[in-house]
Protein backbone atom coordinates (compact mmCIF):
# COMPACT_ATOMS: atom_id res chain seq x y z
CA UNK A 1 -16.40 6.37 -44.24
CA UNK A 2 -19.24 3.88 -43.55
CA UNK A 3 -17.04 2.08 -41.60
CA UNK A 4 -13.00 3.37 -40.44
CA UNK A 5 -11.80 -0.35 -40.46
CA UNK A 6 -12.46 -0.90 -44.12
CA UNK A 7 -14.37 1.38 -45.70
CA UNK A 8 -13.57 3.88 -48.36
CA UNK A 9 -13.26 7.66 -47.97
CA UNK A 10 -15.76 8.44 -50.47
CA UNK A 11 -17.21 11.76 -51.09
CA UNK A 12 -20.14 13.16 -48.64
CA UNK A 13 -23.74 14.64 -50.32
CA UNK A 14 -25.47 16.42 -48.04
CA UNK A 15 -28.24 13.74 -48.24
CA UNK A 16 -25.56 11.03 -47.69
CA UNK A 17 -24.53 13.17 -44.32
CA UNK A 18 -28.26 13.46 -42.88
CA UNK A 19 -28.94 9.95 -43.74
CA UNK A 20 -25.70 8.95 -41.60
CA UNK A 21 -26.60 11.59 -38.43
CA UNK A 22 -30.16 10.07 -38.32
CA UNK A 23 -29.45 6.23 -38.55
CA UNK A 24 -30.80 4.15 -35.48
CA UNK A 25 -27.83 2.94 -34.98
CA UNK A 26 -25.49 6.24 -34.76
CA UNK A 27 -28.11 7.13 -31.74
CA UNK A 28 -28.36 4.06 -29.73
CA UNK A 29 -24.26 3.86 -30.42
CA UNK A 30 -24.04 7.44 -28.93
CA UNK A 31 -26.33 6.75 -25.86
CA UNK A 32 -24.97 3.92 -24.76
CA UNK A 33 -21.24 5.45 -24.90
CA UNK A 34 -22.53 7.76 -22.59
CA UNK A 35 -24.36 5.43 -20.16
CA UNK A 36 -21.70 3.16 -19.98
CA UNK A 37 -19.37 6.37 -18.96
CA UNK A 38 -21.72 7.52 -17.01
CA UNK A 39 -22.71 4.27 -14.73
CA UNK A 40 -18.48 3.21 -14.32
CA UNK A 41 -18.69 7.40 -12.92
CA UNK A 42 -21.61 5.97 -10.82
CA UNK A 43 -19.40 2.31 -9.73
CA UNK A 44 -16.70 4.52 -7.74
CA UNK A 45 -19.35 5.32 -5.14
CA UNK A 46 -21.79 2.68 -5.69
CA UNK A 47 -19.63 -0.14 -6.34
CA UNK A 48 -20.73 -2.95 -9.03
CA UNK A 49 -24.37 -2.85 -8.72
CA UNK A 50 -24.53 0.24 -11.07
CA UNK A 51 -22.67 -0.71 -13.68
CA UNK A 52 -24.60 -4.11 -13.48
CA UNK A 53 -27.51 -3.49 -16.10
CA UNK A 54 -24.34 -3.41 -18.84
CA UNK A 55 -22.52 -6.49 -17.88
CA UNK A 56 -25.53 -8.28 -18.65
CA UNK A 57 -26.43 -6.37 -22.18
CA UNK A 58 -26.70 -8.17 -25.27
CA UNK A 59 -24.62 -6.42 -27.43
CA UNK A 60 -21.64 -5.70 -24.88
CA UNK A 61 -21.88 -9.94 -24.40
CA UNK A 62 -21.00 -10.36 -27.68
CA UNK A 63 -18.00 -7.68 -27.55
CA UNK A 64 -16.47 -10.28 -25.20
CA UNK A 65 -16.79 -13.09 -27.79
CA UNK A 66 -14.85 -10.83 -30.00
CA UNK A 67 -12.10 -10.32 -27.28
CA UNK A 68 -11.90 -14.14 -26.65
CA UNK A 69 -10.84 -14.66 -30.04
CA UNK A 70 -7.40 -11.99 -29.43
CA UNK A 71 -4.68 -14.22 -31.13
CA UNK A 72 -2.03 -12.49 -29.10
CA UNK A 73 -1.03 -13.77 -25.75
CA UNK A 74 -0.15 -11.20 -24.17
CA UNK A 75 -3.14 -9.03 -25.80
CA UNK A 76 -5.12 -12.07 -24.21
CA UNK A 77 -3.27 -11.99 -20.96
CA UNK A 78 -4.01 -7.82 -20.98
CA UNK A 79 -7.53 -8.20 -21.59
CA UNK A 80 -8.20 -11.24 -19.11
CA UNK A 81 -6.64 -8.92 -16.24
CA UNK A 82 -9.22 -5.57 -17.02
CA UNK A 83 -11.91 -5.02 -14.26
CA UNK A 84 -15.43 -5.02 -15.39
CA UNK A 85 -15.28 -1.02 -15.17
CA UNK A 86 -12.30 -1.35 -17.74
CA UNK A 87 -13.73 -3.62 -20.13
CA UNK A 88 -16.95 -1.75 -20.15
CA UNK A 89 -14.98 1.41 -21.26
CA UNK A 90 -13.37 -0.51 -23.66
CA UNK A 91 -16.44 -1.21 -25.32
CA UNK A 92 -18.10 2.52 -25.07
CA UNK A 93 -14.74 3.37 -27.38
CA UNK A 94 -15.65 0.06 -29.74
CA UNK A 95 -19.13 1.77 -30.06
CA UNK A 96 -17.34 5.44 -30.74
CA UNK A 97 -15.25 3.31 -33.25
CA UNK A 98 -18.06 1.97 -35.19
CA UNK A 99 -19.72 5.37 -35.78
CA UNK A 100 -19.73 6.50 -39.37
CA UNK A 101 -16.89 9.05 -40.14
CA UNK A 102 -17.01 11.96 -41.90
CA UNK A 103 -13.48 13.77 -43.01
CA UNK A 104 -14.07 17.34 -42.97
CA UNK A 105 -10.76 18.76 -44.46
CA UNK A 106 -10.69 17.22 -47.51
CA UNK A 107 -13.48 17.21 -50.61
CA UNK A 108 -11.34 13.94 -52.33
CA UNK A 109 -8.83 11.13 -51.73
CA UNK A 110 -7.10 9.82 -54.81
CA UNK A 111 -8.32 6.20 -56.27
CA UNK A 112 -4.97 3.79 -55.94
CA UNK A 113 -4.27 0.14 -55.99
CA UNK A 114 -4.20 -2.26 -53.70
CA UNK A 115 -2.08 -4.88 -52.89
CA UNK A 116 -4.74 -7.17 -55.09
CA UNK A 117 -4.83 -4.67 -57.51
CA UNK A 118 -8.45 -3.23 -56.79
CA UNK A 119 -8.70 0.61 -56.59
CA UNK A 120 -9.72 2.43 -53.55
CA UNK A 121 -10.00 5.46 -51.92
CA UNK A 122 -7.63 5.33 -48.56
CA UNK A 123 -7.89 7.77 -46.16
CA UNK A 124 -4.74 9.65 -45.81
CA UNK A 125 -2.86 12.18 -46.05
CA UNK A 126 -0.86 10.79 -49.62
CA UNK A 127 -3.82 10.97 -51.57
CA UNK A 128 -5.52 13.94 -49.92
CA UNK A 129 -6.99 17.06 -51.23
CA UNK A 130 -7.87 19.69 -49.25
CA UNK A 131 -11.14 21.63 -49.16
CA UNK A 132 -10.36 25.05 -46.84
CA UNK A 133 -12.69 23.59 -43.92
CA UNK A 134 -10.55 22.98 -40.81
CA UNK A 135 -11.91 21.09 -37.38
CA UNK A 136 -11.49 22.08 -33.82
CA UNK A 137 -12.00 19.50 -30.87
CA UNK A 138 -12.89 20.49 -27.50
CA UNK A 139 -12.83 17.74 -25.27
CA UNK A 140 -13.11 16.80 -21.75
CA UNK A 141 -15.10 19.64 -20.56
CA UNK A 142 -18.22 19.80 -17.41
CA UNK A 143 -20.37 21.68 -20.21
CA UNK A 144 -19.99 22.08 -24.05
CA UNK A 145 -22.43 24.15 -24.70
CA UNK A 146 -20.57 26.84 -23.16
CA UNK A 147 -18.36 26.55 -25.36
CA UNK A 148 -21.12 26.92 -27.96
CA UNK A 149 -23.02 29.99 -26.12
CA UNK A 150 -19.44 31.83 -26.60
CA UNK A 151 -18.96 31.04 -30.46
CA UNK A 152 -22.67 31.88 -31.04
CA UNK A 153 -22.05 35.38 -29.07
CA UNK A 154 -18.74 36.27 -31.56
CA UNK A 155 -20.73 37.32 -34.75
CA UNK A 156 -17.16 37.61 -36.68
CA UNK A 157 -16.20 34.07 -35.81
CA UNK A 158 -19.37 32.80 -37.10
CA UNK A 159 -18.92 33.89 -40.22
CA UNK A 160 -16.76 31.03 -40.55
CA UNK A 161 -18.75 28.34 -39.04
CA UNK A 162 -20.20 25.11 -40.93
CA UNK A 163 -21.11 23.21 -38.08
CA UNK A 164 -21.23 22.78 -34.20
CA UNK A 165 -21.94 19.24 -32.32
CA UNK A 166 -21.63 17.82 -29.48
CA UNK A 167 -19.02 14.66 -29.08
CA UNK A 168 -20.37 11.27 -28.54
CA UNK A 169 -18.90 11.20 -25.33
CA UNK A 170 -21.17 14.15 -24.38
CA UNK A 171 -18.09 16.55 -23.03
CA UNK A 172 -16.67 18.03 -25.53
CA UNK A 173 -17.36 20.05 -28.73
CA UNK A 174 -16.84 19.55 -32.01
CA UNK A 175 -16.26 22.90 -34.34
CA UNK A 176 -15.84 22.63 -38.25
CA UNK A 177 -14.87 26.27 -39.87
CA UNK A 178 -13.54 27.97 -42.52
CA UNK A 179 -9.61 28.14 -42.44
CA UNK A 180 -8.17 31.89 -43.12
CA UNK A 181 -5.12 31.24 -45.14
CA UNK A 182 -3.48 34.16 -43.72
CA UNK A 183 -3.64 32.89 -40.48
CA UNK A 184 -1.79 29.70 -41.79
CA UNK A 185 -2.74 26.12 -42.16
CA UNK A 186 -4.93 24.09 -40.83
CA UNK A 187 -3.24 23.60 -37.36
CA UNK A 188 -2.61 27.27 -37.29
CA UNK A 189 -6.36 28.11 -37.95
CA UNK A 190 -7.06 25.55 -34.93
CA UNK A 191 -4.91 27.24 -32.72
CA UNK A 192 -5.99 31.03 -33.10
CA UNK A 193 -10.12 29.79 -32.90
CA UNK A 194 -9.31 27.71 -29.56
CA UNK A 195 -7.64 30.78 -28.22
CA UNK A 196 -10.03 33.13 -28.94
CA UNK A 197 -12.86 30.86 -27.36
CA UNK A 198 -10.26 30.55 -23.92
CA UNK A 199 -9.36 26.76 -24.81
CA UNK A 200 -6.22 25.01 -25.98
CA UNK A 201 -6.38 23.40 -29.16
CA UNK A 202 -6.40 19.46 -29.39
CA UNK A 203 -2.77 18.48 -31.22
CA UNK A 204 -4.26 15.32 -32.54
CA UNK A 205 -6.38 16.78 -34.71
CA UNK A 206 -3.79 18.61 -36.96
CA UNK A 207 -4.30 15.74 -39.26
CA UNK A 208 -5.80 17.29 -42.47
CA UNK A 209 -7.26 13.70 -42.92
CA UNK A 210 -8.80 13.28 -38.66
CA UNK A 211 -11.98 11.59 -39.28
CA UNK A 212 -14.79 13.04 -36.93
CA UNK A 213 -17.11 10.03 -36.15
CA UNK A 214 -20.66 10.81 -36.30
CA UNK A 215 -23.08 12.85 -34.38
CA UNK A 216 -26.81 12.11 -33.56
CA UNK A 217 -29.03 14.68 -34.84
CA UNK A 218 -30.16 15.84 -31.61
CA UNK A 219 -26.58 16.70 -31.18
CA UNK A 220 -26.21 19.33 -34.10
CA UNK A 221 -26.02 22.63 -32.61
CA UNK A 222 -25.32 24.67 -35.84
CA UNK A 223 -25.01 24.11 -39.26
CA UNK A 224 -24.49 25.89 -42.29
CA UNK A 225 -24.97 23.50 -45.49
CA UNK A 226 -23.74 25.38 -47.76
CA UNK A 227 -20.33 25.69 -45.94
CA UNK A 228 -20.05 22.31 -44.94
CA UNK A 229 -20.90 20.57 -48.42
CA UNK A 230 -20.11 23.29 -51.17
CA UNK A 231 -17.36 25.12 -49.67
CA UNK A 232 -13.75 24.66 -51.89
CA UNK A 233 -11.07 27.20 -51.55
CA UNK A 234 -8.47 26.47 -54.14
CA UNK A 235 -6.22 28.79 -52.95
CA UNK A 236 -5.93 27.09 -49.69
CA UNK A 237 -5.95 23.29 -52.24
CA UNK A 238 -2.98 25.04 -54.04
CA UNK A 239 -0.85 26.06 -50.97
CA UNK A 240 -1.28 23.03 -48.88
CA UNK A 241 -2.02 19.90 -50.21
CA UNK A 242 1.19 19.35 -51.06
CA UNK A 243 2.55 20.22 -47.97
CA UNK A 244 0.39 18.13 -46.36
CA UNK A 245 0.75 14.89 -48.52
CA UNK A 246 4.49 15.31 -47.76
């Protein structure tokens, strides 16, 4: 997805997925995130003046229009009584929000109607089909690439990787691999690879449709293309899909 607020989930070439990773915009979204986290950090010590340099930018200026427009009251009323360090957040997760999304566990959503009739590709779970690729987040850790250095030392578990990144809020890792039917489903799969890397596994993410927004390329720590766009296990399609769209 282009876009998560209205675009379709439409299939992913491999030149489609570079062209995303390497826009302008997927970078400067990323390093802002993390400045913006990173000078609030710096605010609890050094009060307002270091999260200064943001209040003033451009582009988080016009995310307050946008917030002055809330139709809700009480959204209104919520939003008026932030601090500066709150609002700021808010709009490092606006720029997470706005990343292009890829959906690794599934090669196809079904084409449906709309309400006006028009056919389109939803994301979600209904009209899913799944590839055999699960995804494992790592968040809110001091170092991913820890996290990395211990995957990249287990020569069995790599077997099964597609793809390593860092997150764009530069703590935790992202980890798209090969789901082992006998293990179970996709959840299942999640579980055993967090445990075997010392981690707990993140329960949001046992959505076979979880988007994963974006990395920058600099971000990529492994990939395996022909995993991550031509992998299709239709034993795994045939066992779970179902079970999944129900």
């Amino acid at each position: 997805q282009e876009n998560t607020h209205f675009s379709q989930a439409l299939p992913c070439t491999k030149e489609v997925f570079w062209e995303q990773v390497r826009k302008p915009s997927t970078e400067w979204h990323i390093n802002a995130r993390r400045a913006i986290i990173a000078a609030v950090e710096a605010s609890k010590a050094e009060g307002p003046v270091a999260i200064q340099t943001w209040l003033n930018n451009t582009e988080y200026q016009k995310f307050l229009l946008k917030k002055q427009k809330l139709k809700k009251e009480a959204a209104k009323k919520a939003w008026a009584e932030k601090t500066d360090a709150e609002k700021l957040m808010a709009f490092a997760q606006d720029l997470k929000d706005n990343l292009p999304a890829f959906i690794f566990g599934c090669y196809e959503f079904d084409e449906t109607p709309t309400d006006k009739g028009t056919l389109f590709r939803h994301r979600r779970l209904a009209d899913c089909h799944l590839n055999g690729l699960f995804m494992l987040d790592i968040d809110h850790v001091e170092n991913p690439m820890q996290i990395w250095w211990k995957l990249r030392d287990d020569e069995e578990l790599m077997k099964r990787i597609a793809l390593v990144h860092i997150t764009s809020s530069g703590y935790g890792a992202r980890i798209v691999g090969v789901a082992d039917g006998s293990i179970g489903n996709l959840a299942d799969n999640q579980i055993v690879m967090a445990e075997k890397l010392g981690y707990k596994a993140d329960e949001s993410c046992i959505d076979a449709t979880r988007n994963s927004f974006a990395p920058k390329e600099d971000d990529i720590l492994y990939i395996n293309e022909e995993l991550l766009f031509d992998y299709y296990d239709e034993e795994f399609d045939k066992r779970y899909t179902q079970l999944y769209r129900e």
